[in-house]
C-alpha atoms as a PDB file:
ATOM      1  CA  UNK A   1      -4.318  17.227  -0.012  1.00  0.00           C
ATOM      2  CA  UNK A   2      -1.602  16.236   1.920  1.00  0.00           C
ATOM      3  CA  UNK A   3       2.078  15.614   0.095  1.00  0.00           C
ATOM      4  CA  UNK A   4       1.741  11.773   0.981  1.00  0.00           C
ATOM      5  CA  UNK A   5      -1.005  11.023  -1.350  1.00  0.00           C
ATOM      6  CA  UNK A   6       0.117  12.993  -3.664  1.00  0.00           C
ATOM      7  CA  UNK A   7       3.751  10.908  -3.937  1.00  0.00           C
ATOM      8  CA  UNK A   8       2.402   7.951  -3.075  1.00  0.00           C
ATOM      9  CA  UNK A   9      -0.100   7.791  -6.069  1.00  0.00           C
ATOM     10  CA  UNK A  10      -2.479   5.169  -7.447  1.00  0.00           C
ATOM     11  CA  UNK A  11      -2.872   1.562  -6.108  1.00  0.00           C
ATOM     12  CA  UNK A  12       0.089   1.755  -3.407  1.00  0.00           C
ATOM     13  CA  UNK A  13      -2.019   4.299  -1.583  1.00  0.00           C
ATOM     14  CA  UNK A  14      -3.587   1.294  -0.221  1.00  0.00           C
ATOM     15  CA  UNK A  15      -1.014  -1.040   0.969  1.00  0.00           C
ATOM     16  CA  UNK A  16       0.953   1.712   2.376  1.00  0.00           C
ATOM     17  CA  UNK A  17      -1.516   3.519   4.413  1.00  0.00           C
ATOM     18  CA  UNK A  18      -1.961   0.238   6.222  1.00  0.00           C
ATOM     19  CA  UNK A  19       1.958  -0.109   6.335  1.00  0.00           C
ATOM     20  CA  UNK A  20       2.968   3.633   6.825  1.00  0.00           C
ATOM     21  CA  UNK A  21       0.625   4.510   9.333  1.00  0.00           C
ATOM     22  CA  UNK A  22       0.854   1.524  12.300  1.00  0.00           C
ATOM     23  CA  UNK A  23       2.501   3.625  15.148  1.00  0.00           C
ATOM     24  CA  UNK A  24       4.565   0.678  16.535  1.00  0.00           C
ATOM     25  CA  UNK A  25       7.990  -1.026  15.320  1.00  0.00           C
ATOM     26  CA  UNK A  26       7.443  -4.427  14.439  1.00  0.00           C
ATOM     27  CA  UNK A  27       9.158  -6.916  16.429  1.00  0.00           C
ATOM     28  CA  UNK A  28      11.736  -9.625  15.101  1.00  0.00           C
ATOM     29  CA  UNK A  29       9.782 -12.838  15.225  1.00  0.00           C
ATOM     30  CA  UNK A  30      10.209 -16.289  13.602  1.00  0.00           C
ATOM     31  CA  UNK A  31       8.872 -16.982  10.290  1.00  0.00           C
ATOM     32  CA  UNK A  32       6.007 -19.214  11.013  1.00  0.00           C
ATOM     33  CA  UNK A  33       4.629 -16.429  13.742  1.00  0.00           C
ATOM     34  CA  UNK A  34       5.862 -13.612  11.289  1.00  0.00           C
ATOM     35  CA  UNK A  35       3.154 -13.217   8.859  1.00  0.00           C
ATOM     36  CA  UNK A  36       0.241 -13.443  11.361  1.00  0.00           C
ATOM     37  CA  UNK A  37       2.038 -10.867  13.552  1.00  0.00           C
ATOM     38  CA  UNK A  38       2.513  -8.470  10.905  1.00  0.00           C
ATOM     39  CA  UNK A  39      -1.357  -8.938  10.190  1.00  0.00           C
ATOM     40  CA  UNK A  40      -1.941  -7.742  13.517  1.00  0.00           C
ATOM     41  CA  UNK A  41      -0.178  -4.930  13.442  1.00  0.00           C
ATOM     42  CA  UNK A  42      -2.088  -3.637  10.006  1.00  0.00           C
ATOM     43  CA  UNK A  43      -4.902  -4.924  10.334  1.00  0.00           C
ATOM     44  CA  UNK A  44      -6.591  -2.097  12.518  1.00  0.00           C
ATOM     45  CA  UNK A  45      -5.254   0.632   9.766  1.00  0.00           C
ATOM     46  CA  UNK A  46      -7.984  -0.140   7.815  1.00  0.00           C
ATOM     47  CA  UNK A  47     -10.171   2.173   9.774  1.00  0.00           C
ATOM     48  CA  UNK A  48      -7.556   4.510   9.586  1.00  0.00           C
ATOM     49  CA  UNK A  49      -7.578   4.180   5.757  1.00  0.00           C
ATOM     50  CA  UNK A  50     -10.919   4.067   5.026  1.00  0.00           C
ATOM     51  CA  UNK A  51     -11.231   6.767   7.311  1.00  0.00           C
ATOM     52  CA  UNK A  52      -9.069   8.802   5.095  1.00  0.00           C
ATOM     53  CA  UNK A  53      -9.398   8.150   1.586  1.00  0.00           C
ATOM     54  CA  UNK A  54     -11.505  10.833   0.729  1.00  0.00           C
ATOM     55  CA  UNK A  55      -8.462  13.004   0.860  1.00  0.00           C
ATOM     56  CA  UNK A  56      -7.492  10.947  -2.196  1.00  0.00           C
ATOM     57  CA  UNK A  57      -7.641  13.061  -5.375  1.00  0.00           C
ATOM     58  CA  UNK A  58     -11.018  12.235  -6.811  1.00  0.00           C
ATOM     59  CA  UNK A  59      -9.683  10.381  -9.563  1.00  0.00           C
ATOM     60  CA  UNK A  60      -7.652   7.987  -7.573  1.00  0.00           C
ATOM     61  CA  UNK A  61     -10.757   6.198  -6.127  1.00  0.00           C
ATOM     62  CA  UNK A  62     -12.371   4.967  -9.532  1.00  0.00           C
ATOM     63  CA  UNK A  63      -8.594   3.728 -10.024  1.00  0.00           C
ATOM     64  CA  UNK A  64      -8.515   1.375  -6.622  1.00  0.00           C
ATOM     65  CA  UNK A  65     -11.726   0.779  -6.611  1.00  0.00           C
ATOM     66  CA  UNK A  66     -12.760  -2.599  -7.545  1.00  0.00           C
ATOM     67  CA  UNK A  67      -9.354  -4.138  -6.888  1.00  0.00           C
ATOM     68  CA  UNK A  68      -7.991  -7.041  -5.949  1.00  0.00           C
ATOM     69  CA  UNK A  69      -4.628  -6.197  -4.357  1.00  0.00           C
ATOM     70  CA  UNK A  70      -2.298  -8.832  -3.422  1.00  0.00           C
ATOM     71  CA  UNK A  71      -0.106  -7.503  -0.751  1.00  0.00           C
ATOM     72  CA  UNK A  72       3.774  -9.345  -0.426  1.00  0.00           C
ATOM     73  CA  UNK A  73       6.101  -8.711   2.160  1.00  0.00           C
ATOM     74  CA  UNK A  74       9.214 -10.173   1.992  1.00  0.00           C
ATOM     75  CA  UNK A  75      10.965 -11.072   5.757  1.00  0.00           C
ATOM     76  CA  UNK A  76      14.372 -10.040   6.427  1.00  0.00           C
ATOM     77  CA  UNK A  77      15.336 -13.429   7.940  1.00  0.00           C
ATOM     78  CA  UNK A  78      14.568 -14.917   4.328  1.00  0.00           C
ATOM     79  CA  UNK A  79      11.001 -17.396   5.673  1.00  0.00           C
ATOM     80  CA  UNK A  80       8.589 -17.500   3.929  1.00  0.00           C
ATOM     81  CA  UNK A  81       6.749 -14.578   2.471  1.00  0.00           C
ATOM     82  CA  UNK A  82       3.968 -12.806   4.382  1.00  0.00           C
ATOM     83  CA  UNK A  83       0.607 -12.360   1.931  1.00  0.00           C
ATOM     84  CA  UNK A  84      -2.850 -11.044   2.454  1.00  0.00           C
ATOM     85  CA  UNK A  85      -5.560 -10.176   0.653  1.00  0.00           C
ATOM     86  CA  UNK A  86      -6.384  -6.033   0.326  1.00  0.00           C
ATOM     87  CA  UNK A  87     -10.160  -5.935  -1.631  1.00  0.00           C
ATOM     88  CA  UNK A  88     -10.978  -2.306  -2.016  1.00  0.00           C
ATOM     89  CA  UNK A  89     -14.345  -1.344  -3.101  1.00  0.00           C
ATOM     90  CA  UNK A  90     -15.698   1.100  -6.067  1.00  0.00           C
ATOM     91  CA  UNK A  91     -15.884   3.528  -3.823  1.00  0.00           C
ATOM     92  CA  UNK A  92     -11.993   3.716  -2.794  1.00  0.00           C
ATOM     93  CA  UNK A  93     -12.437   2.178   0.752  1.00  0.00           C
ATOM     94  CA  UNK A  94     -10.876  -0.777   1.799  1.00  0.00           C
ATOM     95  CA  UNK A  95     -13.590  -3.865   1.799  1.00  0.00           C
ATOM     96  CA  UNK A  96     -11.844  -6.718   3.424  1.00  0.00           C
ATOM     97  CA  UNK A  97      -8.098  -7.073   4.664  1.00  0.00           C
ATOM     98  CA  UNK A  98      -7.167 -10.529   5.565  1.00  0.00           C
ATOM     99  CA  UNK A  99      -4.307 -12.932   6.392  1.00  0.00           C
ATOM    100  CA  UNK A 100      -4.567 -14.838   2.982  1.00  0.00           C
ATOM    101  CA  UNK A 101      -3.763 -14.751  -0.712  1.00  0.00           C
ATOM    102  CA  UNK A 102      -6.619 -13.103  -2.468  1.00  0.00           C
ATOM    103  CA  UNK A 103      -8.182 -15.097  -5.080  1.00  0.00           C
ATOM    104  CA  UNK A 104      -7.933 -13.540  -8.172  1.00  0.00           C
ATOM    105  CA  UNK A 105      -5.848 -10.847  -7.520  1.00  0.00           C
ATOM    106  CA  UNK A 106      -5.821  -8.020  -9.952  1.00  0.00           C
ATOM    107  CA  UNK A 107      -2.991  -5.776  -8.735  1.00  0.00           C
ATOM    108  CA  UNK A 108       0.334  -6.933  -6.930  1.00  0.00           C
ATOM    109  CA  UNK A 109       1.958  -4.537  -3.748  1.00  0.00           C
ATOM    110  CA  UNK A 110       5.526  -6.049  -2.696  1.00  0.00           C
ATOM    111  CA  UNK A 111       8.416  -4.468   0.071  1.00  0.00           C
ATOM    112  CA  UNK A 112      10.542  -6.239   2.174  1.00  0.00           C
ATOM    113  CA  UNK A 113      10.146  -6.617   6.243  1.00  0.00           C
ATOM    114  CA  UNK A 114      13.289  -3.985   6.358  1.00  0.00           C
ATOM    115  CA  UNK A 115      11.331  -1.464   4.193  1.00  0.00           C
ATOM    116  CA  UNK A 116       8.201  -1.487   6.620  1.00  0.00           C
ATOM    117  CA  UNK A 117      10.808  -1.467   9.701  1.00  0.00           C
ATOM    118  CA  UNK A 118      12.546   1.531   8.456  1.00  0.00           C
ATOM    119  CA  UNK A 119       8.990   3.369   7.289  1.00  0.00           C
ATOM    120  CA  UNK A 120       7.955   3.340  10.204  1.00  0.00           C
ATOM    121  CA  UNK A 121      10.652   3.885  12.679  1.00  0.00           C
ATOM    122  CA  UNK A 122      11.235   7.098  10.477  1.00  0.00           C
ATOM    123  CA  UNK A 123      10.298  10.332  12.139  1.00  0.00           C
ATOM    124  CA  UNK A 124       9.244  11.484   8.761  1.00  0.00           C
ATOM    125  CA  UNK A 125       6.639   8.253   7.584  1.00  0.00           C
ATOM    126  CA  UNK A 126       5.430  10.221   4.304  1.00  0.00           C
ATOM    127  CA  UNK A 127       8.781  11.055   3.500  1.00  0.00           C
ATOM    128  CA  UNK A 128      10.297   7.367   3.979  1.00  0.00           C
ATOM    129  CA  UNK A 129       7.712   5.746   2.319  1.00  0.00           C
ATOM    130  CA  UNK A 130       7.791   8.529  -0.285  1.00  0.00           C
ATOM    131  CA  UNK A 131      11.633   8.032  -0.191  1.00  0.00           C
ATOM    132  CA  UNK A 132      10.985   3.589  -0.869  1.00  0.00           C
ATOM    133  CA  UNK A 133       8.577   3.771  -3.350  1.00  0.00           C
ATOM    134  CA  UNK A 134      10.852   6.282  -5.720  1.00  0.00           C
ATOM    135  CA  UNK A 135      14.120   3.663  -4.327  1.00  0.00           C
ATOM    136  CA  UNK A 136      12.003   0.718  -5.578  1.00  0.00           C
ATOM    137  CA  UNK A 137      11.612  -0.640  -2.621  1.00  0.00           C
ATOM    138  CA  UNK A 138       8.118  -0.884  -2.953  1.00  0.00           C
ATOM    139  CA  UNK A 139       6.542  -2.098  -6.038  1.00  0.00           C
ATOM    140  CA  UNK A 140       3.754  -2.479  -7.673  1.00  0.00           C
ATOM    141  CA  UNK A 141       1.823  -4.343 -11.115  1.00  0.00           C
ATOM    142  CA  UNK A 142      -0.938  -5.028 -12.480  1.00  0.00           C
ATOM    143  CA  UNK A 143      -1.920  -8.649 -12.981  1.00  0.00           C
ATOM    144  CA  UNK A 144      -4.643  -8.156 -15.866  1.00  0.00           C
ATOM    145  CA  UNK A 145      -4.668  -6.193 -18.513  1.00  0.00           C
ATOM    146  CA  UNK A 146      -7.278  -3.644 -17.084  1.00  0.00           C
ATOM    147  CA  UNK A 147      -5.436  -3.574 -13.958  1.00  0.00           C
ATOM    148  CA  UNK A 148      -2.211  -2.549 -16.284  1.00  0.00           C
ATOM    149  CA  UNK A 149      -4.045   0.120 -18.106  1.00  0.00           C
ATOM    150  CA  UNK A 150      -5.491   1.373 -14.722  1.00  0.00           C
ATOM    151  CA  UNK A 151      -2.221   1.654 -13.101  1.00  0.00           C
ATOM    152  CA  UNK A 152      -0.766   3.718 -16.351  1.00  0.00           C
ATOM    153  CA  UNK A 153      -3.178   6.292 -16.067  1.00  0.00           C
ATOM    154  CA  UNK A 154      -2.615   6.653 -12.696  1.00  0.00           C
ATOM    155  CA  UNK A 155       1.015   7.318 -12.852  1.00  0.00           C
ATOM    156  CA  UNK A 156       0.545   9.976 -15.436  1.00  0.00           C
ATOM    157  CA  UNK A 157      -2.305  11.519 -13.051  1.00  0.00           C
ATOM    158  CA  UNK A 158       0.497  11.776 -10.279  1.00  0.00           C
ATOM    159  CA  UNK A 159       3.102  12.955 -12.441  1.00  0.00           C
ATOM    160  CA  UNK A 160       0.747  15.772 -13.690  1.00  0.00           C
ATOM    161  CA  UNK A 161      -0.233  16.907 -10.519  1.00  0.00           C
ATOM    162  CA  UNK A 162       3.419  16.072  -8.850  1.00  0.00           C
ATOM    163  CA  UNK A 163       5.033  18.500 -12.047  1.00  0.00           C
ATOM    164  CA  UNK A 164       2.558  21.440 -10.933  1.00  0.00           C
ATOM    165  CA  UNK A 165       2.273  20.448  -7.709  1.00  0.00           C
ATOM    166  CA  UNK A 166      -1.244  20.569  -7.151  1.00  0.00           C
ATOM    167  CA  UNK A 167      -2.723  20.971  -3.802  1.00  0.00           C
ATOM    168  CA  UNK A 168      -5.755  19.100  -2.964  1.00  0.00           C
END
């Protein structure tokens, strides 16, 4: 198991992955072209993602699975907001990704347009993103109270096997 999921733990694992691993720097754009740009760019990480979650520690996937995630990025220029919809599905992979608010969302991502910018114009990705989510600069909460109590386990999981650093 690979140091990135380990630090990046629990539900972030799959906003991130579709963040952290699009190869190219997003360009400046207006606001009303911003949002459907930035889907562009992450919306063929999904493979890449689903592709790779069974490197996930086992018990992450019964965590994400089932989710709802609502995934906010915040532009630099101060528009409006870009949201889509992340649904991930029991079995950890991601079900649908699209350009829209989910309906019902259980679990809440949020980073700013300088955050993805500087993840992944970093030579080290794992390490900035690593390096964000331990700043705060990516967030995370759960919008029900089973989506809390998922998300608590889940960060003691990570600290456990972050404190003996446990290779998967």
């Amino acid at each position: 198991m690979n140091s990135f999921i380990r630090r990046t733990g629990l539900l972030v694992l799959v906003c991130v992955l579709l963040i952290g691993s699009t190869a190219p720097a997003l360009a400046q754009q207006s606001s009303s072209n911003w949002s459907d740009q930035l889907y562009q760019e992450l919306k063929p990480q999904v493979k890449t993602y689903n592709e790779n979650i069974d490197q996930a520690p086992s018990f992450i996937k019964p965590i994400i699975g089932g989710e709802r995630v609502k995934l906010v990025v915040e532009p630099t220029d101060g528009g409006q907001k870009a949201v889509y919809s992340v649904v991930v599905a029991k079995n950890g992979r991601i079900a649908s990704f699209k350009n829209e608010p989910p309906q019902k969302p259980t679990i809440q991502v949020t980073t700013t347009e300088a955050t993805v910018k500087r993840i992944l114009n970093a030579s080290d990705k794992k390490q900035a993103f690593s390096d964000a989510y331990k700043s705060g600069d990516i967030t995370h909460k759960g919008l029900n109270i089973g989506s809390k109590a998922k998300l608590v386990l889940a960060n003691a999981g990570m600290k456990v096997v972050n404190f003996f650093h446990i290779g998967f």
